[in-house]
PDB file of N, CA and C in Angstrom:
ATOM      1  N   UNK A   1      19.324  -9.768 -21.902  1.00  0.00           N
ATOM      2  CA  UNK A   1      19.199 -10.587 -20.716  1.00  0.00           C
ATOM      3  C   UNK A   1      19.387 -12.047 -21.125  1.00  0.00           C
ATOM      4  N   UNK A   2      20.174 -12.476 -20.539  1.00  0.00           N
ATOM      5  CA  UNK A   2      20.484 -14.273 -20.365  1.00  0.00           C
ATOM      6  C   UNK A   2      19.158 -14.771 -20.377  1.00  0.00           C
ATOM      7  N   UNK A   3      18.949 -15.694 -21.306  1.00  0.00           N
ATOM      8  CA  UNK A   3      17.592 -16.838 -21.072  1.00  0.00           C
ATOM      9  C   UNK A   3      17.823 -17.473 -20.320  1.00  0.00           C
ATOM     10  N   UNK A   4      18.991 -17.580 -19.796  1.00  0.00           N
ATOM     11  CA  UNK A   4      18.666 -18.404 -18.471  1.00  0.00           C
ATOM     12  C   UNK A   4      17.958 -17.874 -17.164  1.00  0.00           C
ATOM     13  N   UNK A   5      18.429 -16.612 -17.248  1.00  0.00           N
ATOM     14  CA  UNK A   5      17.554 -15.579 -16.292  1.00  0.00           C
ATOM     15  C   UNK A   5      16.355 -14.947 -16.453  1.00  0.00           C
ATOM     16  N   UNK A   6      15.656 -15.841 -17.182  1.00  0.00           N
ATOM     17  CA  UNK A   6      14.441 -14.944 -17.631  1.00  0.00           C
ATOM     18  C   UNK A   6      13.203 -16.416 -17.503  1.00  0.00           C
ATOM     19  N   UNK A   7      11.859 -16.574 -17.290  1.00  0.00           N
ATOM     20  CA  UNK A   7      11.600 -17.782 -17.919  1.00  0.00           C
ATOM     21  C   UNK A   7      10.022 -17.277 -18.378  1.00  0.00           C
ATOM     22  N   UNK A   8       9.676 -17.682 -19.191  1.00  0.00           N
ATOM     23  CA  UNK A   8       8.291 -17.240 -20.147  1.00  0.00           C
ATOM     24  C   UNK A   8       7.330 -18.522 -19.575  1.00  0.00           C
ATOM     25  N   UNK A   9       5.839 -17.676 -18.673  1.00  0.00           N
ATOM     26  CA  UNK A   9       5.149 -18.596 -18.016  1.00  0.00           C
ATOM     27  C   UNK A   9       3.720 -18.486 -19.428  1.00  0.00           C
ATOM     28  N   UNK A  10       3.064 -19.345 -19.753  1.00  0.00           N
ATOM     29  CA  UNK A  10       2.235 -19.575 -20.336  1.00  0.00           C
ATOM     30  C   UNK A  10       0.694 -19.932 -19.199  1.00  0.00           C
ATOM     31  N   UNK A  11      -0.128 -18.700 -19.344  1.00  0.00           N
ATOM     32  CA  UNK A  11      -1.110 -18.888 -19.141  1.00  0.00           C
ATOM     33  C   UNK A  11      -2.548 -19.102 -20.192  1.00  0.00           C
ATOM     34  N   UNK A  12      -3.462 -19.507 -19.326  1.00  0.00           N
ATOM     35  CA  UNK A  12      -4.589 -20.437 -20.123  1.00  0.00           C
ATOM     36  C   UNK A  12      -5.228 -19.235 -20.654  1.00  0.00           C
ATOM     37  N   UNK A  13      -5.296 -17.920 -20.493  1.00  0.00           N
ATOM     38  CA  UNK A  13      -5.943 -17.190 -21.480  1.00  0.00           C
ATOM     39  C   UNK A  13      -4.859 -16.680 -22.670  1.00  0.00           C
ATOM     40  N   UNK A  14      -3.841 -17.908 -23.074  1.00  0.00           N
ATOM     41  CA  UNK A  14      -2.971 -17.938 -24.094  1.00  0.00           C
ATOM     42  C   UNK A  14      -1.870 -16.113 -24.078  1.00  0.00           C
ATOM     43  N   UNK A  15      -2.042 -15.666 -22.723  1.00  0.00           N
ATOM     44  CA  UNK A  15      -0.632 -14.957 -22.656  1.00  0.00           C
ATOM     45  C   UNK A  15      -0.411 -15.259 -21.836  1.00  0.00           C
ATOM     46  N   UNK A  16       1.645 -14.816 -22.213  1.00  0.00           N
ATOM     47  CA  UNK A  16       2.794 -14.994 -21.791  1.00  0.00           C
ATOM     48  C   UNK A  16       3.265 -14.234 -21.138  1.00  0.00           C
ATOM     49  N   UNK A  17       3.870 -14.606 -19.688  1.00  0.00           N
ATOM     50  CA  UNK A  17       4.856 -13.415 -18.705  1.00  0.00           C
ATOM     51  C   UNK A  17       5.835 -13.509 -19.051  1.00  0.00           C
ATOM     52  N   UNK A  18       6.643 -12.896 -18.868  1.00  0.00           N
ATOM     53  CA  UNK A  18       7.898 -12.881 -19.102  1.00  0.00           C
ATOM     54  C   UNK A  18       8.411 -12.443 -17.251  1.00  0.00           C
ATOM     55  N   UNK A  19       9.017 -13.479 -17.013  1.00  0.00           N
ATOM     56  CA  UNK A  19       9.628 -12.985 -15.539  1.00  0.00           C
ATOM     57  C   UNK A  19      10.953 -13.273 -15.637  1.00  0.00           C
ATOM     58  N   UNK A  20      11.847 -12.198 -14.966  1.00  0.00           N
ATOM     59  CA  UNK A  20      13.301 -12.288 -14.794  1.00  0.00           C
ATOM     60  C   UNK A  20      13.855 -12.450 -13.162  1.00  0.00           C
ATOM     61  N   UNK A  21      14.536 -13.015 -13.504  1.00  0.00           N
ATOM     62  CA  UNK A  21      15.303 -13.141 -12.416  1.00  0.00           C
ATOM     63  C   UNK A  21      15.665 -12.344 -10.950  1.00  0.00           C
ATOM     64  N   UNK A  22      15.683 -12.181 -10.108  1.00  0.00           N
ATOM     65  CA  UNK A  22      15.273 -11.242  -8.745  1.00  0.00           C
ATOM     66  C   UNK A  22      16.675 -10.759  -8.894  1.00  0.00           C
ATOM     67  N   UNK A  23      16.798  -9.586  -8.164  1.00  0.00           N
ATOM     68  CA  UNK A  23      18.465  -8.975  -7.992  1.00  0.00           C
ATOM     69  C   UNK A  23      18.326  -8.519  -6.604  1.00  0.00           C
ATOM     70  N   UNK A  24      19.568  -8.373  -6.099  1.00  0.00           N
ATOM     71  CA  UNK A  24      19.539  -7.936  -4.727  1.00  0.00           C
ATOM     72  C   UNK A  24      18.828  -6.398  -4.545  1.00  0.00           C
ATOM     73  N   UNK A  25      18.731  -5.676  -5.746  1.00  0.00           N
ATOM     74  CA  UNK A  25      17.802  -4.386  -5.721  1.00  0.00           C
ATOM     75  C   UNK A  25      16.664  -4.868  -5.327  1.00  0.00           C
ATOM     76  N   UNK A  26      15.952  -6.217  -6.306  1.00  0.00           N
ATOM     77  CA  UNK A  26      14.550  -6.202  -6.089  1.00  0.00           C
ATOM     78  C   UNK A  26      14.459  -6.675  -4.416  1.00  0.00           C
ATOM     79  N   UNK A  27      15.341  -7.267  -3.784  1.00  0.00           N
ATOM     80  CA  UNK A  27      15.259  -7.443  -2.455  1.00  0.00           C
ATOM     81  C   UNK A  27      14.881  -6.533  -1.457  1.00  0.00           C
ATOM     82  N   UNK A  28      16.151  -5.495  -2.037  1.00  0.00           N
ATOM     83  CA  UNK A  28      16.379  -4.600  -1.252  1.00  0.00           C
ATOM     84  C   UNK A  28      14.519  -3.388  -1.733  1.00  0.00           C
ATOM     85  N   UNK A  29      14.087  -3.617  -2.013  1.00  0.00           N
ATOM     86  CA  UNK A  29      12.833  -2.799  -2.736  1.00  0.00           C
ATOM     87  C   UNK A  29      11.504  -3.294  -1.500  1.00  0.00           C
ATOM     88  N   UNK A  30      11.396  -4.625  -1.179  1.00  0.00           N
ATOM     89  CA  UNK A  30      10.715  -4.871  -0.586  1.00  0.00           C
ATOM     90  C   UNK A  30      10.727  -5.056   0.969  1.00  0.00           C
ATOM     91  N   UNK A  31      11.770  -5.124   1.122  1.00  0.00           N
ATOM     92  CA  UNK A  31      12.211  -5.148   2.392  1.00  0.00           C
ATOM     93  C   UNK A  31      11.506  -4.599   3.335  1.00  0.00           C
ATOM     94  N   UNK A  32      10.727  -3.327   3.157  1.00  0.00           N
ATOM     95  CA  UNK A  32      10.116  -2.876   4.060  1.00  0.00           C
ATOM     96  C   UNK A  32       8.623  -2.939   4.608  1.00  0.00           C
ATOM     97  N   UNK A  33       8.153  -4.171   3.478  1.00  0.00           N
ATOM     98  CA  UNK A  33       7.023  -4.837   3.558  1.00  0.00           C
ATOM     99  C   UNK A  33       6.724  -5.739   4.329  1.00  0.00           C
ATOM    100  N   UNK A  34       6.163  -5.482   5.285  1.00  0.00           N
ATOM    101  CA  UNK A  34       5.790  -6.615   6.751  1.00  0.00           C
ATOM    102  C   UNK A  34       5.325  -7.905   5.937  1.00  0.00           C
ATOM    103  N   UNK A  35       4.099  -7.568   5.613  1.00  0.00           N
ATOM    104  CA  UNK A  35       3.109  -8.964   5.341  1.00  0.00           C
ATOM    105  C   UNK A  35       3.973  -9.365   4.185  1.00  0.00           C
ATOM    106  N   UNK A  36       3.991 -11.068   4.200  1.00  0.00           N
ATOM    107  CA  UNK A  36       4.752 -11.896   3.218  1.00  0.00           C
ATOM    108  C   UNK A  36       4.085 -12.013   2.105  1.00  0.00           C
ATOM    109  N   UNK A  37       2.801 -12.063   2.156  1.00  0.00           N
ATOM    110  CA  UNK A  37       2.064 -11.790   0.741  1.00  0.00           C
ATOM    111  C   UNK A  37       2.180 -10.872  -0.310  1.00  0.00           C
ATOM    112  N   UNK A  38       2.234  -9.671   0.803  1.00  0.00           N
ATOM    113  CA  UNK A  38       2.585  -8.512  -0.122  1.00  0.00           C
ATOM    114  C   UNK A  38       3.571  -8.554  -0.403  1.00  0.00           C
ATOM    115  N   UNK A  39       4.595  -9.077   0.164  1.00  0.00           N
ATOM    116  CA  UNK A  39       6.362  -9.105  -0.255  1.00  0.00           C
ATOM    117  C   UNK A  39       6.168  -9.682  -1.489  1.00  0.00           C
ATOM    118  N   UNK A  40       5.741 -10.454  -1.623  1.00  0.00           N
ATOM    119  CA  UNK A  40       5.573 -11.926  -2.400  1.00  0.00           C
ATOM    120  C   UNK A  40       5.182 -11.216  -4.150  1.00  0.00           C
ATOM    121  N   UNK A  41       4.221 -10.739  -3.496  1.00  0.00           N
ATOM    122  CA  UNK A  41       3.216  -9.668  -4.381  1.00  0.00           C
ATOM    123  C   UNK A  41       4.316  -8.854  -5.607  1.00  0.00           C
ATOM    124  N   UNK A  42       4.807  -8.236  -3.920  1.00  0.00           N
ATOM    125  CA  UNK A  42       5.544  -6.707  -4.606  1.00  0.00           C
ATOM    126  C   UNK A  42       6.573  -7.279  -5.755  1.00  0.00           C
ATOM    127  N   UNK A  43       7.373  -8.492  -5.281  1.00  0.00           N
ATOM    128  CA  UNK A  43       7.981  -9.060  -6.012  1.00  0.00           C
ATOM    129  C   UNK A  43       7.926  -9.665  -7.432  1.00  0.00           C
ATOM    130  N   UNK A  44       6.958 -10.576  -7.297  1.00  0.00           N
ATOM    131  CA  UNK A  44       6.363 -10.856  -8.147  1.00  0.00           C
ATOM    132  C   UNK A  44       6.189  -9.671  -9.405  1.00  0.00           C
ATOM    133  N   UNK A  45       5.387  -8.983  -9.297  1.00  0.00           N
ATOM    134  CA  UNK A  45       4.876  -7.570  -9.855  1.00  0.00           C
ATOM    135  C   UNK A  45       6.863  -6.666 -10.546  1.00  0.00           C
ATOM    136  N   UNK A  46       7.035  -6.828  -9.835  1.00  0.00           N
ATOM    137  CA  UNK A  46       8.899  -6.117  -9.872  1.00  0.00           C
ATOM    138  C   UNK A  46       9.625  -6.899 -11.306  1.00  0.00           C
ATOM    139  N   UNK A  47       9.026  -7.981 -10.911  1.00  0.00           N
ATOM    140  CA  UNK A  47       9.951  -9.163 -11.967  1.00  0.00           C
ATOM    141  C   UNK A  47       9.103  -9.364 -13.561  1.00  0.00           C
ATOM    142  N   UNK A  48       7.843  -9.084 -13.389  1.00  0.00           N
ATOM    143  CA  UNK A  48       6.988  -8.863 -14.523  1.00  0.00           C
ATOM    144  C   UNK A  48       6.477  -7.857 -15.208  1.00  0.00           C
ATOM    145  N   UNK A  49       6.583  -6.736 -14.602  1.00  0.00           N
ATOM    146  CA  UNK A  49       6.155  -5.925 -15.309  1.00  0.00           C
ATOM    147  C   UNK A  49       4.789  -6.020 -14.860  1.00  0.00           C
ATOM    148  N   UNK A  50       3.842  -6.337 -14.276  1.00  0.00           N
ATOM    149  CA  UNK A  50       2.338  -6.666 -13.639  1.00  0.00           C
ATOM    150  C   UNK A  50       2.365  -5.871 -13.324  1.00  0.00           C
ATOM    151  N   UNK A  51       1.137  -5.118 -12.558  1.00  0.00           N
ATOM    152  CA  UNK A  51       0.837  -4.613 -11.923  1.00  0.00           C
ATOM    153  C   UNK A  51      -0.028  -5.350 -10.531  1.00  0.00           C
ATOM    154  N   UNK A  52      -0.118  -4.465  -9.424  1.00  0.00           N
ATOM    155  CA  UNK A  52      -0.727  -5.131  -8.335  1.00  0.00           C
ATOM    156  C   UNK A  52      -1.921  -5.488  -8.844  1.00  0.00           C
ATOM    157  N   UNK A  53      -3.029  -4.619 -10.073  1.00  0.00           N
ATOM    158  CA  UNK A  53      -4.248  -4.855  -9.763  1.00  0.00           C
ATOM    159  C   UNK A  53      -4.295  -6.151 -11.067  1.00  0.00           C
ATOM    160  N   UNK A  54      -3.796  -6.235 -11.479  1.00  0.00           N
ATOM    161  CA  UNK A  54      -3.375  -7.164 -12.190  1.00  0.00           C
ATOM    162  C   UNK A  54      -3.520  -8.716 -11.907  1.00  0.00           C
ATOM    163  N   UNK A  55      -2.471  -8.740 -10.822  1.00  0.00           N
ATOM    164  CA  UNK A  55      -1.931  -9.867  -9.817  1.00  0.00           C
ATOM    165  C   UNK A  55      -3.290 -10.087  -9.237  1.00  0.00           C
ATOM    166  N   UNK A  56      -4.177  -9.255  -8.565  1.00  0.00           N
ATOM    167  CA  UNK A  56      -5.015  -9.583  -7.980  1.00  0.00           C
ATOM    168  C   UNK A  56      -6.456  -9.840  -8.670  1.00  0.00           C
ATOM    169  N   UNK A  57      -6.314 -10.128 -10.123  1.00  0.00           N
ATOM    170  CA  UNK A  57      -7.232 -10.472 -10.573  1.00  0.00           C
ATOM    171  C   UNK A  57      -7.126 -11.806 -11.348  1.00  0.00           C
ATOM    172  N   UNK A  58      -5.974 -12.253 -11.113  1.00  0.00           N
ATOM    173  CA  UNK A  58      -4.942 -13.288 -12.233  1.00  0.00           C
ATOM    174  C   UNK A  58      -5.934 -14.516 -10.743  1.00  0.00           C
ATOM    175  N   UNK A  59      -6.456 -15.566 -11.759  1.00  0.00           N
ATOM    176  CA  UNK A  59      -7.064 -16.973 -11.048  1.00  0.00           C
ATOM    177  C   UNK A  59      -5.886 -17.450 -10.510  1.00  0.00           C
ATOM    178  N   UNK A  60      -6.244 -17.914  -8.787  1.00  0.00           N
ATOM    179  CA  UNK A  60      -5.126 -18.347  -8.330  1.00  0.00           C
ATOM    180  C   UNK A  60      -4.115 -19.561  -9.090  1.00  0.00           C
ATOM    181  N   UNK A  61      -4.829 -20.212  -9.729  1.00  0.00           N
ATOM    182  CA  UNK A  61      -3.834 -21.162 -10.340  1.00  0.00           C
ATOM    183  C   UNK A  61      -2.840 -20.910 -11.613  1.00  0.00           C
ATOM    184  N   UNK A  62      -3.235 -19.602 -11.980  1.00  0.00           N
ATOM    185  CA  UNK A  62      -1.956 -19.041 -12.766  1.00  0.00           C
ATOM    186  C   UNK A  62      -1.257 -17.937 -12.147  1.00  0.00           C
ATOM    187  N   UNK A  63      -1.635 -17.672 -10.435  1.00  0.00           N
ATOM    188  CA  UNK A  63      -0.494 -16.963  -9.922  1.00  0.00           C
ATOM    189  C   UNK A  63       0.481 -18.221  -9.799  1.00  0.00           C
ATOM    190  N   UNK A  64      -0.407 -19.297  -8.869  1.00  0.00           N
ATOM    191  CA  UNK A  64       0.712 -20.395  -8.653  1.00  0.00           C
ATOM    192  C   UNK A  64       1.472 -20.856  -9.890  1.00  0.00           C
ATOM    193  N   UNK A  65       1.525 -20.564 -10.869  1.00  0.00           N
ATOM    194  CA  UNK A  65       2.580 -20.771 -11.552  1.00  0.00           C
ATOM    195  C   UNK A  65       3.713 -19.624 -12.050  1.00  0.00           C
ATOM    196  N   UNK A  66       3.184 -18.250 -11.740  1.00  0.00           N
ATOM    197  CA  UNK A  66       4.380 -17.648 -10.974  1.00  0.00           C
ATOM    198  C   UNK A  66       5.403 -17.718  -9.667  1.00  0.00           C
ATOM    199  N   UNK A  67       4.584 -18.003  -9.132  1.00  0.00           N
ATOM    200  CA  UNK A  67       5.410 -18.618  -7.846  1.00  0.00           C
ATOM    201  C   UNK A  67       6.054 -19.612  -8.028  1.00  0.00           C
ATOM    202  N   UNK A  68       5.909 -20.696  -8.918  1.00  0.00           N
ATOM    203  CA  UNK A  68       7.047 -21.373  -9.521  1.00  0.00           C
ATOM    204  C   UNK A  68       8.019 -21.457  -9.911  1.00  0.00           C
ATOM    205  N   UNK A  69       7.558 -20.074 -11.257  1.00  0.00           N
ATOM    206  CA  UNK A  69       8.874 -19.161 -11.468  1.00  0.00           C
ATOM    207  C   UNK A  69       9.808 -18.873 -11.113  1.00  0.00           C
ATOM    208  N   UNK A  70       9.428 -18.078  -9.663  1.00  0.00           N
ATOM    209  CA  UNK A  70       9.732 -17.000  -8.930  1.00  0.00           C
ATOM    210  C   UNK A  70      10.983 -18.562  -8.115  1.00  0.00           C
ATOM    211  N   UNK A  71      10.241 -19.296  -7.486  1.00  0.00           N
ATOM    212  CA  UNK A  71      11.161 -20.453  -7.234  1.00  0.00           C
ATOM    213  C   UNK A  71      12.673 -20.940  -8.113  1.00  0.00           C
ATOM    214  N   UNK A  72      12.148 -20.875  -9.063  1.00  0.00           N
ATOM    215  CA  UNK A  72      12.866 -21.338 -10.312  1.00  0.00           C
ATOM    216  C   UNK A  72      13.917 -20.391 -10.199  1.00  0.00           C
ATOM    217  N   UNK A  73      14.008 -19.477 -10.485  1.00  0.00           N
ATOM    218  CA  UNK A  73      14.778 -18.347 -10.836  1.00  0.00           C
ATOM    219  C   UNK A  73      14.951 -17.829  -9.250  1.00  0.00           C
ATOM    220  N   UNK A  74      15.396 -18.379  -8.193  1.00  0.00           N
ATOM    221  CA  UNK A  74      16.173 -17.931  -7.399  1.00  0.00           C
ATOM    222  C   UNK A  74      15.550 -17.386  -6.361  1.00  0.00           C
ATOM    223  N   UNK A  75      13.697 -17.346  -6.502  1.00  0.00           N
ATOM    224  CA  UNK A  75      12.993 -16.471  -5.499  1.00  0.00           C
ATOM    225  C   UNK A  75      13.235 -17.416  -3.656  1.00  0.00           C
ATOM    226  N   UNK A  76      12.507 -16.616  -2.972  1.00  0.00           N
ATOM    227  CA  UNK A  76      12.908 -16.971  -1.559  1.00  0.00           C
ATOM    228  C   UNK A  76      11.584 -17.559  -0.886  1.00  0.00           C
ATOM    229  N   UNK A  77      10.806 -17.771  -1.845  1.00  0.00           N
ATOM    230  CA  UNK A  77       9.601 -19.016  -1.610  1.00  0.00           C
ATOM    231  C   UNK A  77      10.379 -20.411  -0.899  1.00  0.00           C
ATOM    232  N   UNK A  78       9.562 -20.726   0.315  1.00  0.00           N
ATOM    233  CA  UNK A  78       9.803 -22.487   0.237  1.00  0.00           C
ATOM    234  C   UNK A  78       9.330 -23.234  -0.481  1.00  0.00           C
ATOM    235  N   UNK A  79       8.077 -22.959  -0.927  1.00  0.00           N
ATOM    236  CA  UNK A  79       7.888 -23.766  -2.284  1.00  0.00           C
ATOM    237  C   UNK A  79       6.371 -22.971  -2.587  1.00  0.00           C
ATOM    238  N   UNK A  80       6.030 -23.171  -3.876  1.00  0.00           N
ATOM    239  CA  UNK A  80       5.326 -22.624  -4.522  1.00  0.00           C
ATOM    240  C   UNK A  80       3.661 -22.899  -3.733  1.00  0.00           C
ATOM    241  N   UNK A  81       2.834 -21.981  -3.368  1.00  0.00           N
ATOM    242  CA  UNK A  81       1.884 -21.848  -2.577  1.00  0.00           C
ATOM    243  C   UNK A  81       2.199 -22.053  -1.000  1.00  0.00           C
ATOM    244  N   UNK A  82       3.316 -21.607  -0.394  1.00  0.00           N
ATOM    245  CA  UNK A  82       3.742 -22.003   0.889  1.00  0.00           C
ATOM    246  C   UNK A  82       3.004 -20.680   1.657  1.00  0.00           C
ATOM    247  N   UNK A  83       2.588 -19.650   0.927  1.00  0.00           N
ATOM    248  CA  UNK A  83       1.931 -18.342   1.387  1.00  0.00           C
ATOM    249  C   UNK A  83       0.604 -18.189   1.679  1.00  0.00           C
ATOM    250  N   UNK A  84       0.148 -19.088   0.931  1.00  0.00           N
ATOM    251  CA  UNK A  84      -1.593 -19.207   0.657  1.00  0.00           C
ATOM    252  C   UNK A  84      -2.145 -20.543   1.452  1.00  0.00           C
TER     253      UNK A  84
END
């Protein structure tokens, strides 16, 4: 995978995500998810390797720096915490 398509988020309990880049699969994967959170979620989770229960235990201020990511690399956020 291209490093450009990939970007390594550093969180404060000193690990690293590794998130890649969205593809029109991962689009097409969520699509059928009403609530935007969970889209957000499912996505998120798709691109990392996370898991949901995961995500939902991660302190909001190192999700928000997935959602950065997720920005970064092409996600369909208006901007990072536009959900919350």
């Amino acid at each position: 995978m291209k490093e450009q398509n990939v970007k390594h988020i550093k969180l404060t309990n000193s690990k690293t995500v590794t998130m890649r880049a969205p593809k029109v699969g991962d689009l097409r994967a969520i699509k059928g998810v009403q609530d935007e959170e969970e889209r957000e979620l499912a996505l998120i989770a798709n691109l990392t390797g996370l898991t949901q229960d995961e995500l939902d235990e991660m302190e909001l201020k190192e999700y928000r720096k997935l959602q950065a990511a997720l920005m970064e690399l092409g996600g369909f956020l208006e901007r990072p915490g536009a959900t919350f």
